[in-house]
C-alpha atoms as a PDB file:
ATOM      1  CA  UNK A   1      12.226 -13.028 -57.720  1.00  0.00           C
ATOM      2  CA  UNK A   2       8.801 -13.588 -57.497  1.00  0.00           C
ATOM      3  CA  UNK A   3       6.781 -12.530 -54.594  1.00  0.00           C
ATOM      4  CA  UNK A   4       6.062 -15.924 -53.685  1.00  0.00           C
ATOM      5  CA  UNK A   5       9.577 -16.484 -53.850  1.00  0.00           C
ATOM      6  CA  UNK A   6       9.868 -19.076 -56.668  1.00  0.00           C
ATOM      7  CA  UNK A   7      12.576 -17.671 -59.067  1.00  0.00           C
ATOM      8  CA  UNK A   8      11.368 -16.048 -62.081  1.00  0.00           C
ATOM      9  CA  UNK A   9      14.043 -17.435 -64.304  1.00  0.00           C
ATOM     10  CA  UNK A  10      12.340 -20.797 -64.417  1.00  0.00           C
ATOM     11  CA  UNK A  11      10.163 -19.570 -66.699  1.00  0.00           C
ATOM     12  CA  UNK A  12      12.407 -20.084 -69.975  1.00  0.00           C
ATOM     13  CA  UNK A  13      13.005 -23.384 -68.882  1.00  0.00           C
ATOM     14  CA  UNK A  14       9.631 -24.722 -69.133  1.00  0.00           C
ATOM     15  CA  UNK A  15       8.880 -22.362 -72.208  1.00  0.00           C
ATOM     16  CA  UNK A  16      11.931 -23.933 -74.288  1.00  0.00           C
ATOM     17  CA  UNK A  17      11.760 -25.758 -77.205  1.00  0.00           C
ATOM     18  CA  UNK A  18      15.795 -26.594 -77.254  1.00  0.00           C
ATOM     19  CA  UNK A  19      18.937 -24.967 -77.543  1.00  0.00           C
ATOM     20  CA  UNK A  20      21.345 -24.111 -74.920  1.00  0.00           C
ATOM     21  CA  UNK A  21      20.131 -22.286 -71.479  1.00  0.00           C
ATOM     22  CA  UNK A  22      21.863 -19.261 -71.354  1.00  0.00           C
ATOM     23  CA  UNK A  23      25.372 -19.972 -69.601  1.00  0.00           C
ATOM     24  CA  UNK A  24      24.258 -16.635 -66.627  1.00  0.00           C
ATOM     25  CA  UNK A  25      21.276 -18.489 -65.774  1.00  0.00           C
ATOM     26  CA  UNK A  26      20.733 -20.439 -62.380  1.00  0.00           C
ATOM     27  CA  UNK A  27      20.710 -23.677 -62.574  1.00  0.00           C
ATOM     28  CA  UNK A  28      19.688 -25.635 -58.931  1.00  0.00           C
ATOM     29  CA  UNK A  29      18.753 -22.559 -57.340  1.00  0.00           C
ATOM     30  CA  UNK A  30      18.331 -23.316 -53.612  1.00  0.00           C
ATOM     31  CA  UNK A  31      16.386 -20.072 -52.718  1.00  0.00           C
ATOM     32  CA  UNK A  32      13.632 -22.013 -52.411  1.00  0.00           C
ATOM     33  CA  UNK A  33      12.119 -25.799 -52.563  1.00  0.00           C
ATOM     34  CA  UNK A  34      10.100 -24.701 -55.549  1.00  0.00           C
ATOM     35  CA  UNK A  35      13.279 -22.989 -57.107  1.00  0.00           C
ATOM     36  CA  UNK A  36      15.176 -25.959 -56.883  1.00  0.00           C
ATOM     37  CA  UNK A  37      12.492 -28.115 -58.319  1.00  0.00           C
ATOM     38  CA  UNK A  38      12.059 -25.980 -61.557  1.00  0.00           C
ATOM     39  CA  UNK A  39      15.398 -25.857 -62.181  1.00  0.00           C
ATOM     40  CA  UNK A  40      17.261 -29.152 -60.857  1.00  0.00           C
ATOM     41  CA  UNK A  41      19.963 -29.843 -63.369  1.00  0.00           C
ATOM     42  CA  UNK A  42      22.038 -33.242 -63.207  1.00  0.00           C
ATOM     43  CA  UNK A  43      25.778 -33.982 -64.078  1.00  0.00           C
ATOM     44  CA  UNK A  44      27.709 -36.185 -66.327  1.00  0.00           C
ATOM     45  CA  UNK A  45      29.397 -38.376 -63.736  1.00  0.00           C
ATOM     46  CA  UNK A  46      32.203 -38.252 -65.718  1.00  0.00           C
ATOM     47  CA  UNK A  47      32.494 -34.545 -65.202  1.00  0.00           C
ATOM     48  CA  UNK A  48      32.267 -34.436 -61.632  1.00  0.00           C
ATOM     49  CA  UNK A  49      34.470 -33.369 -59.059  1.00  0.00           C
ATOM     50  CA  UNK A  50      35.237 -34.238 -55.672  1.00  0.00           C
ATOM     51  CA  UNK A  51      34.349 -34.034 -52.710  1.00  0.00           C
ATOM     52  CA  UNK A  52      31.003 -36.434 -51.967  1.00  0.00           C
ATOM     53  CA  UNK A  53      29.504 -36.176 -49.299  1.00  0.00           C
ATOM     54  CA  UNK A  54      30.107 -37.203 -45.894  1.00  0.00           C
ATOM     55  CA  UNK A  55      29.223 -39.528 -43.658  1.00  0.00           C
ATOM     56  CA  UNK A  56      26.454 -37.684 -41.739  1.00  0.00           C
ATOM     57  CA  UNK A  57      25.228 -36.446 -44.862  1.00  0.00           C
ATOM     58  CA  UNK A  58      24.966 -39.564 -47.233  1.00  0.00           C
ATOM     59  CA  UNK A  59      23.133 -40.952 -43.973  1.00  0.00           C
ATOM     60  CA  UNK A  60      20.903 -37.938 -44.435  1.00  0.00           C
ATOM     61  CA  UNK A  61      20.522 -38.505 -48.371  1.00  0.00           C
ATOM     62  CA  UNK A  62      19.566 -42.216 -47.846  1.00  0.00           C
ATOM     63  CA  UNK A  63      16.899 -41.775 -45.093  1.00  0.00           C
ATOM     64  CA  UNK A  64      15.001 -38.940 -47.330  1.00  0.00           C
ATOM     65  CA  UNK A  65      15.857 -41.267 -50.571  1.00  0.00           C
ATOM     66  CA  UNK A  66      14.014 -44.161 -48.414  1.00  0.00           C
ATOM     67  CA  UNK A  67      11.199 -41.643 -47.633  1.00  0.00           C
ATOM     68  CA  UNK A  68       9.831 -42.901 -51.410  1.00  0.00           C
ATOM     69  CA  UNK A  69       6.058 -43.878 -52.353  1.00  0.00           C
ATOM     70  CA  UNK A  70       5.628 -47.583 -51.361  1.00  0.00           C
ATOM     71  CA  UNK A  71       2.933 -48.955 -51.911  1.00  0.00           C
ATOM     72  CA  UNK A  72       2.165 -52.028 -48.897  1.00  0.00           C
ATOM     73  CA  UNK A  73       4.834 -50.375 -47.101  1.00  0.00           C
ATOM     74  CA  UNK A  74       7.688 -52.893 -49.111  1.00  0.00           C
ATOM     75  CA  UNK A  75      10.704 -51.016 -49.387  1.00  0.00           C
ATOM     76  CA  UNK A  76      11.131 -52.931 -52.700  1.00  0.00           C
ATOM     77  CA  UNK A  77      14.678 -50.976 -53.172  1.00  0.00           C
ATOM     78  CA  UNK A  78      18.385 -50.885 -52.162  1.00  0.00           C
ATOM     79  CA  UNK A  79      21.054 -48.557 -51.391  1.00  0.00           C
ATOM     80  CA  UNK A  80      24.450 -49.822 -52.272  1.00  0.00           C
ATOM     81  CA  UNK A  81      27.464 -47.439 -51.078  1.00  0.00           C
ATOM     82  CA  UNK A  82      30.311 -47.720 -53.030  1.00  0.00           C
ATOM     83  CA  UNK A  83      33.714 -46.098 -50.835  1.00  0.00           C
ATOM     84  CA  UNK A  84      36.842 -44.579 -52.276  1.00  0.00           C
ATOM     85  CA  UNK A  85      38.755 -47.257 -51.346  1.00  0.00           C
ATOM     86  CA  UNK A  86      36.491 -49.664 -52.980  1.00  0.00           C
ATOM     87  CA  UNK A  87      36.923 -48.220 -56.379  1.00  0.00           C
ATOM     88  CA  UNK A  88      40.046 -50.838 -57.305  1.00  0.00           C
ATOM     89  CA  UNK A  89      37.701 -53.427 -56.377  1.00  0.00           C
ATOM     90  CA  UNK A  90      34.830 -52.205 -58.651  1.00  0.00           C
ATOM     91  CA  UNK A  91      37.156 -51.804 -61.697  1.00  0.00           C
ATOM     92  CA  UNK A  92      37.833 -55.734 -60.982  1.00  0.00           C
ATOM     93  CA  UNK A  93      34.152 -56.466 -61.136  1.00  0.00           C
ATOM     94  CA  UNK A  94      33.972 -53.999 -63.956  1.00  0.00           C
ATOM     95  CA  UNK A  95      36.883 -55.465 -66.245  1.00  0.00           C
ATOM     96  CA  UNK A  96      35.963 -59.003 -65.785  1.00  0.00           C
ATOM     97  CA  UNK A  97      32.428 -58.396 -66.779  1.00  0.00           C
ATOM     98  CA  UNK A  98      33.265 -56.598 -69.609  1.00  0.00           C
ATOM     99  CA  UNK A  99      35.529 -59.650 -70.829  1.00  0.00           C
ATOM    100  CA  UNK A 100      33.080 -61.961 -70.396  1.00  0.00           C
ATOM    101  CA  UNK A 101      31.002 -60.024 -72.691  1.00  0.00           C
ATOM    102  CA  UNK A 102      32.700 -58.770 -74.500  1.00  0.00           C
ATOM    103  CA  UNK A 103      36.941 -61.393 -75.336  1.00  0.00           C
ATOM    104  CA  UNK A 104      37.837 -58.775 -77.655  1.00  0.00           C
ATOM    105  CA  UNK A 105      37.275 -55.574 -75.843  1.00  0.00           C
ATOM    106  CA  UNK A 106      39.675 -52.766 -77.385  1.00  0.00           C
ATOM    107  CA  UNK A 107      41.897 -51.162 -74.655  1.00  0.00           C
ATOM    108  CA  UNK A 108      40.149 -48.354 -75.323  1.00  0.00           C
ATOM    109  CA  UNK A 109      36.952 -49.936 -73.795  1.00  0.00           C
ATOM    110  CA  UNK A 110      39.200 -51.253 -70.381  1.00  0.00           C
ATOM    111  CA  UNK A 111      40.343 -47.807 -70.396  1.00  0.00           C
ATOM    112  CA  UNK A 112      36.863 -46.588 -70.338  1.00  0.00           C
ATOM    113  CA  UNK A 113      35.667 -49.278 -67.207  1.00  0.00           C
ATOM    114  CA  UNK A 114      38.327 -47.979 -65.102  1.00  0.00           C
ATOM    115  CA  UNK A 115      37.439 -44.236 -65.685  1.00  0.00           C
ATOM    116  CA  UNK A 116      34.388 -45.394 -65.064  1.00  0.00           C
ATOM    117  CA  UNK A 117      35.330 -47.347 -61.807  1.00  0.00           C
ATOM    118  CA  UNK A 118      37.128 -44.146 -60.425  1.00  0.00           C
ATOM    119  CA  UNK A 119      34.787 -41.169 -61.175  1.00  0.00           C
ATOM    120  CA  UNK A 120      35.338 -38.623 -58.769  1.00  0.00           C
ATOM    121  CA  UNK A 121      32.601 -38.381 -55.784  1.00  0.00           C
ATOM    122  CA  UNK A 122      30.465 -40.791 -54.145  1.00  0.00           C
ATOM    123  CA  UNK A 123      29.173 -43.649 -55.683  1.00  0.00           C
ATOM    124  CA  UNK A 124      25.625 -45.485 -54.533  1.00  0.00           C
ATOM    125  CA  UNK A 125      24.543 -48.307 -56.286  1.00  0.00           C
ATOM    126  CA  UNK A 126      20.621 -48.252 -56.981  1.00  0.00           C
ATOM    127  CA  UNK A 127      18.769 -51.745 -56.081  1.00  0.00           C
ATOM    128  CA  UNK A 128      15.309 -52.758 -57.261  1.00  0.00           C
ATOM    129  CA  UNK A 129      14.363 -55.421 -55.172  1.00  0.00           C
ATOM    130  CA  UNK A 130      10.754 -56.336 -55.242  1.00  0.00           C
ATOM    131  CA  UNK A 131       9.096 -58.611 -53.556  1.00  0.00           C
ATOM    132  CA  UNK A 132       7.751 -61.655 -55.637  1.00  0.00           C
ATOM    133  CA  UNK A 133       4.590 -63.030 -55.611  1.00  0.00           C
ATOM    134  CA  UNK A 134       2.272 -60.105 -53.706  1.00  0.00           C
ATOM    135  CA  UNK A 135      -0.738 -58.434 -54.195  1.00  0.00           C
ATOM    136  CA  UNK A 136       1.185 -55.438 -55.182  1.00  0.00           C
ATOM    137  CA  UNK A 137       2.183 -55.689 -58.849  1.00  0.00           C
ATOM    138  CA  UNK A 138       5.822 -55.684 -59.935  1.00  0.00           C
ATOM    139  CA  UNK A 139       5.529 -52.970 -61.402  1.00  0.00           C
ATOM    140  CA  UNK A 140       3.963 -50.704 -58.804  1.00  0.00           C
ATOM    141  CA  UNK A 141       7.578 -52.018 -56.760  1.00  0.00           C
ATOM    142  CA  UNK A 142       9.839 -50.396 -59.854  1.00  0.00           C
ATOM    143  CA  UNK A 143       8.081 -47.585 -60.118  1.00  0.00           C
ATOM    144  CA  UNK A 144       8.812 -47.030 -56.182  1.00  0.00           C
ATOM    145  CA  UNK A 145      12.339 -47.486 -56.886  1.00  0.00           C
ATOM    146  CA  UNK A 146      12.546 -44.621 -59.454  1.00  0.00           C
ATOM    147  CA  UNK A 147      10.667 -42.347 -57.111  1.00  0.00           C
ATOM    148  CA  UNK A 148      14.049 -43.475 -54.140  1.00  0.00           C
ATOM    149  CA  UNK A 149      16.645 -42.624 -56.970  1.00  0.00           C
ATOM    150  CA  UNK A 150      14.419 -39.320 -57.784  1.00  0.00           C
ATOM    151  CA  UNK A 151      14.476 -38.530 -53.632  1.00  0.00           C
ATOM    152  CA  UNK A 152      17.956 -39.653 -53.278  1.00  0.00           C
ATOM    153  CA  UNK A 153      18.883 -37.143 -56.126  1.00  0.00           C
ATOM    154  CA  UNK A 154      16.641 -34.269 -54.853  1.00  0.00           C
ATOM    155  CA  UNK A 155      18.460 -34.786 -51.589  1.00  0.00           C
ATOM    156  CA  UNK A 156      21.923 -34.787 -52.910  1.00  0.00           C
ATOM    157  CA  UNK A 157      21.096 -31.570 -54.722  1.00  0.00           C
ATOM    158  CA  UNK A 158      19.460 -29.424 -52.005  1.00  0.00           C
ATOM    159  CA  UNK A 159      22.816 -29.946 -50.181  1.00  0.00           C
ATOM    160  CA  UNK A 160      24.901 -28.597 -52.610  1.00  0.00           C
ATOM    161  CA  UNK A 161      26.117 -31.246 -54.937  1.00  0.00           C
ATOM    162  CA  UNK A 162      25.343 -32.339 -57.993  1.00  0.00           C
ATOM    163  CA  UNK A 163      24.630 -36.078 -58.957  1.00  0.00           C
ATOM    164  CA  UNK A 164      24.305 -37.833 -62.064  1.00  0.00           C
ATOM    165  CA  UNK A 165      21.967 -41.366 -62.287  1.00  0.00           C
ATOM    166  CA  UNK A 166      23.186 -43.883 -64.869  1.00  0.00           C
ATOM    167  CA  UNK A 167      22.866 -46.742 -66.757  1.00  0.00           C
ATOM    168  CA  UNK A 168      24.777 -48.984 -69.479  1.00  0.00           C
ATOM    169  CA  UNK A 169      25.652 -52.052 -70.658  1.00  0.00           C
ATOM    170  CA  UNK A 170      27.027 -52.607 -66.649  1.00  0.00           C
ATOM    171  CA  UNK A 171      23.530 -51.957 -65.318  1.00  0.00           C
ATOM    172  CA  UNK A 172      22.155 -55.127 -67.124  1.00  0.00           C
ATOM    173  CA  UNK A 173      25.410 -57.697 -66.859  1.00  0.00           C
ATOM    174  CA  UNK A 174      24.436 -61.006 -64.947  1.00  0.00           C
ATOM    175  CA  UNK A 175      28.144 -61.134 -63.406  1.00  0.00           C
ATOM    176  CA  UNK A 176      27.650 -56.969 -62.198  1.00  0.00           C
ATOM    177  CA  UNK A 177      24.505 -57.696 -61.345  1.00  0.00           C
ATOM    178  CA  UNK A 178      25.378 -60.435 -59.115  1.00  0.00           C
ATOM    179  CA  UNK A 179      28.353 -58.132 -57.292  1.00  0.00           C
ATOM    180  CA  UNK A 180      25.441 -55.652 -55.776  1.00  0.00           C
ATOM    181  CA  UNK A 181      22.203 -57.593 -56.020  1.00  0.00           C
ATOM    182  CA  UNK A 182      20.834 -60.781 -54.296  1.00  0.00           C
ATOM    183  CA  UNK A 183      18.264 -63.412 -56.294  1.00  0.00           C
ATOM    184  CA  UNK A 184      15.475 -61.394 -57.891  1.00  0.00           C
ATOM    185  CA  UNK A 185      17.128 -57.919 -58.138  1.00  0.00           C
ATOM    186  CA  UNK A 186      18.632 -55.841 -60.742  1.00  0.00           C
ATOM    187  CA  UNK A 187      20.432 -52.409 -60.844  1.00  0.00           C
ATOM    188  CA  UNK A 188      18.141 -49.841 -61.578  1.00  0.00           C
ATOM    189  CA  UNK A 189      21.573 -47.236 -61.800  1.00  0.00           C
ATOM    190  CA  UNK A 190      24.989 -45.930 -60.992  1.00  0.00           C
ATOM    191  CA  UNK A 191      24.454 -42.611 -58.923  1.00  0.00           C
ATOM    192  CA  UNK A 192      27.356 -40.324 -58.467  1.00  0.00           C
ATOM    193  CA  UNK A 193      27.418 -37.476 -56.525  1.00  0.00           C
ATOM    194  CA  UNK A 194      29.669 -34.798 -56.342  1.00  0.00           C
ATOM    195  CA  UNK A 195      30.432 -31.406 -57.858  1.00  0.00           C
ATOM    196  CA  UNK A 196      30.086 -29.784 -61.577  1.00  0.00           C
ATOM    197  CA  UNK A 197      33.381 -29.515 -62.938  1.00  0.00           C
ATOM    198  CA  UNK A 198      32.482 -26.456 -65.349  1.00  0.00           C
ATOM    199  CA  UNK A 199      28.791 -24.082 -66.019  1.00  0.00           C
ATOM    200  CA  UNK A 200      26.090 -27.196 -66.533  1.00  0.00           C
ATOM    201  CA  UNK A 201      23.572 -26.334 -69.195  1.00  0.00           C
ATOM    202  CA  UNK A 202      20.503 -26.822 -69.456  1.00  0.00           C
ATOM    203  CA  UNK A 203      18.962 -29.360 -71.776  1.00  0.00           C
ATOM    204  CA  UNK A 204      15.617 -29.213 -74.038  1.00  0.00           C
ATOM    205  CA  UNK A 205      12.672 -30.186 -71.736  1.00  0.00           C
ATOM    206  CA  UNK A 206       9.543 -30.969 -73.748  1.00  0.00           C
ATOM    207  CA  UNK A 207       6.789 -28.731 -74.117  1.00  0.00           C
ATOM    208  CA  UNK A 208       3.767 -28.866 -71.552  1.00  0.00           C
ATOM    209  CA  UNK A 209       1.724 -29.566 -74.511  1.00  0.00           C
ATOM    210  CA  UNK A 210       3.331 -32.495 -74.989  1.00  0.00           C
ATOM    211  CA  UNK A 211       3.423 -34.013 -71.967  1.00  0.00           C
ATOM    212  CA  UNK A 212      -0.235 -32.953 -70.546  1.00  0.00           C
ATOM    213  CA  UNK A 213      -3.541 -32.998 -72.162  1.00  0.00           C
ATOM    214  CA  UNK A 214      -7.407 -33.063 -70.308  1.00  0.00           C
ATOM    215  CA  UNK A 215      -8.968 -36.088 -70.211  1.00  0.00           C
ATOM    216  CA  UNK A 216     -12.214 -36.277 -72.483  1.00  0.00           C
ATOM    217  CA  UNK A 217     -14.272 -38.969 -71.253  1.00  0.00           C
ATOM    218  CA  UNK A 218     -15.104 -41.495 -73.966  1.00  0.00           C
ATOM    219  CA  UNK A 219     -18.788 -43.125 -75.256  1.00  0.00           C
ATOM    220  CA  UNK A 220     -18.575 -45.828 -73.003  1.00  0.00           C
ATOM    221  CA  UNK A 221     -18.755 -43.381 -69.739  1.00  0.00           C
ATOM    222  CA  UNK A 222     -21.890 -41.652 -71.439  1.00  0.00           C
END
């Protein structure tokens, strides 16, 4: 450990070029804010385990989630809370969707929408919902949704569990869509949180290099 206290074994992380982390290493280490940071590591929902969280502390996940960069103060996003005893009703929504897109669907794609439906831990539904026609562009509003889904998983992970943020072909059906979202929203994500089910790994991160560069002021400054 470094004397500053951020964990020294972050350092292969941002160093690596891919490959698998070593299986020893610490993956969301919660020594330390900066620890957990450098080496936050989501889930495959479909490898979590149970428990979610509770009720005191998905309140707690959604109020630092909503604690998100807004700019003009619009809180252009949604929290959607799936329960246990809900997940029936979202394989419904689920199944139907999926035959409306898709008459033929093998049964190993129903099969796959109810796994889906019943993945173990919580389940919140991520809403962008921005607010049409203001000064503050579209775009700004999505952006401030990401940064709620980034809070709401830093949350989830500094108290233990381990969530997983995703998409598919459900985040972008009209008839899903219209199950979580009112006129002029869209899913921006399923997010499940619960517990690894095995050792996660880490995954290749790109290069600083590649990422970062200075900024070199161009003719038309000089």
């Amino acid at each position: 450990m470094h004397p500053n206290g951020v964990n020294t074994l972050v350092k292969p992380i941002v160093a690596m070029d891919g490959g698998r982390y070593p299986p020893t290493s610490m993956l969301n280490d919660r020594s330390s804010l900066l620890s957990l940071l450098e080496t936050r590591r989501s889930a495959k929902p479909r490898e979590l385990v149970g428990p979610g969280p509770s009720a005191d502390e998905m309140e707690r996940i959604l109020t630092i989630a909503a604690r998100a960069p807004d700019h003009g103060q619009l809180t252009p996003w949604r929290f959607v809370t799936v329960r246990d005893d809900q997940r029936d009703d979202l394989e419904a929504v689920l199944q139907r969707a999926l035959l409306n897109d898709d008459p033929e669907a093998s049964p190993a794609k129903r099969e796959k929408e109810r796994d889906f439906a019943h993945y173990q831990g919580a389940l919140i539904v991520l809403v962008s919902s921005p607010v049409a026609d203001h000064k503050i562009p579209v775009w700004e509003q999505q952006l401030s949704c990401g940064a709620a889904g980034m809070n709401l998983m830093l949350a989830a992970h500094a108290l233990g569990y381990v969530p997983g943020w995703v998409t598919g072909w459900r985040t972008y059906s009209d008839q899903v869509r219209r199950a979580f979202c009112g006129p002029g929203e869209r899913i921006a994500g399923f997010i499940f949180i619960g517990h690894a089910s095995r050792d996660l790994e880490e995954r290749p991160r790109p290069a600083l290099g590649a990422v970062s560069r200075p900024w070199r002021p161009g003719p038309e400054v000089q």
